[in-house]
Protein backbone atom coordinates (compact mmCIF):
# COMPACT_ATOMS: atom_id res chain seq x y z
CA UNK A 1 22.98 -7.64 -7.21
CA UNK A 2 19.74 -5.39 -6.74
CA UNK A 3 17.53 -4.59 -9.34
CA UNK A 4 15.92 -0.78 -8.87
CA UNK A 5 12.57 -1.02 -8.03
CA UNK A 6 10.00 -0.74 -10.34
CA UNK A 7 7.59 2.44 -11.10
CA UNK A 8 4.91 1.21 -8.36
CA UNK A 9 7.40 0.17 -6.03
CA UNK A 10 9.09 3.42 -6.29
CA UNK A 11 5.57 5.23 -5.66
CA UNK A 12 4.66 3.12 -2.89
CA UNK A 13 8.01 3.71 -1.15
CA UNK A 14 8.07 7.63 -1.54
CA UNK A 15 4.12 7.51 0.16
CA UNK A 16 5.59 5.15 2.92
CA UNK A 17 8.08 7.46 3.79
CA UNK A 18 6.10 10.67 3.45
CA UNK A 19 3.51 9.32 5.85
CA UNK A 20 6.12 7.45 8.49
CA UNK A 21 8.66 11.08 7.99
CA UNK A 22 11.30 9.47 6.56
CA UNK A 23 10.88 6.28 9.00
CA UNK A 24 10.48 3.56 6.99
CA UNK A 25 12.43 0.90 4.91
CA UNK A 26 12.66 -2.38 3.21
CA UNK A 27 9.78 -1.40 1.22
CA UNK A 28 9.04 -4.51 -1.15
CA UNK A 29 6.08 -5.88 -3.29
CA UNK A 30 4.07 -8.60 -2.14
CA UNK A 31 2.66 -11.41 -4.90
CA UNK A 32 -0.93 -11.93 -5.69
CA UNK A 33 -3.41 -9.10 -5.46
CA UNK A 34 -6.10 -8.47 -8.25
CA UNK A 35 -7.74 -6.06 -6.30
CA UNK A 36 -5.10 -4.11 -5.23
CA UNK A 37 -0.93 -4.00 -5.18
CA UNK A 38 0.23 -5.03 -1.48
CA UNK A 39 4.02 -3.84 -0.28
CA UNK A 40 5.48 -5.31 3.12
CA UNK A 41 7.82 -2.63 4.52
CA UNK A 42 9.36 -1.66 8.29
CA UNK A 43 8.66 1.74 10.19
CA UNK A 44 10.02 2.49 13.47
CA UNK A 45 11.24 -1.02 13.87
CA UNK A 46 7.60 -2.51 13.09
CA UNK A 47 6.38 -4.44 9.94
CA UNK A 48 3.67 -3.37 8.23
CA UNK A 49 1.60 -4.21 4.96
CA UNK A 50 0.16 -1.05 2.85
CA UNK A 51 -2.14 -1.72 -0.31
CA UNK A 52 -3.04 0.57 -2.80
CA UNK A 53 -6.31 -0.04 -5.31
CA UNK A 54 -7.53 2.27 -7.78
CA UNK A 55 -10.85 0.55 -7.61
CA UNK A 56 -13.32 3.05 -7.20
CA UNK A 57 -14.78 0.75 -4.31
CA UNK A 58 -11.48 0.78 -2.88
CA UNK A 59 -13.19 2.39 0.20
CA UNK A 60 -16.01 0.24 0.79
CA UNK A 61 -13.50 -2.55 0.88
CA UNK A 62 -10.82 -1.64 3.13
CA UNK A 63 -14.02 -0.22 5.32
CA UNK A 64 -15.02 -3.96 5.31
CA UNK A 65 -11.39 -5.13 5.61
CA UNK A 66 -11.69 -2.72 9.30
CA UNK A 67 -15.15 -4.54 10.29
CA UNK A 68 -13.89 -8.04 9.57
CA UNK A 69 -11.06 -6.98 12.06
CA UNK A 70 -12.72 -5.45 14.94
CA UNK A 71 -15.70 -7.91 14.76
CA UNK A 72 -14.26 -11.18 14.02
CA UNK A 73 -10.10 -11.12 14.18
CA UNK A 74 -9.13 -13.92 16.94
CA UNK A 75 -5.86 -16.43 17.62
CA UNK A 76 -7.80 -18.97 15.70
CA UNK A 77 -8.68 -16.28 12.93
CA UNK A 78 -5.61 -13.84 12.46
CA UNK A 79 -7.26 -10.93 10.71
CA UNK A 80 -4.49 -7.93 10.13
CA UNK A 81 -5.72 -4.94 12.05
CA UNK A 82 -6.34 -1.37 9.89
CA UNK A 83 -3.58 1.42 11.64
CA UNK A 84 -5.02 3.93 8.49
CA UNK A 85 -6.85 4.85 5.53
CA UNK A 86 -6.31 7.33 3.07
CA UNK A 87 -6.16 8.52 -0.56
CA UNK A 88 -3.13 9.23 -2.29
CA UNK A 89 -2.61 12.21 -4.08
């Protein structure tokens, strides 16, 4: 049986869907994370991984996250590429 998801999972989920309109699915959390809370989910038949942080450096981070990425991501060093960046209301 299921258990409902809890509070942040619920959250996470309703910005998932607000942002893919209505697209998305199998939202579920991730372990780990002292930083931020991580959630795998699927939108328009692709997986994805969204994290939320309410660190105020939470910017500075995923901006770093983005450089790592674009300056260093190869087969031999899978790096997930940033699709966005936002705040949540």
């Amino acid at each position: 049986m299921d258990r409902p998801p809890d509070a942040a999972t619920a959250r996470a989920s309703a910005l998932i869907r607000e942002h893919f309109a209505g697209d998305a699915g199998d939202v579920r959390p991730l372990p780990g994370g002292e930083f931020s809370r991580a959630f795998a989910f699927v939108a328009g038949g692709r997986p994805y991984v969204v994290r939320f942080s309410a660190s105020p450096h939470a910017a500075e981070v995923y901006a770093k996250d983005d450089y790592a990425w674009r300056r260093f991501a190869a087969p031999a060093l899978p790096i997930p590429r940033i699709v966005a960046r936002g705040r949540a209301a």
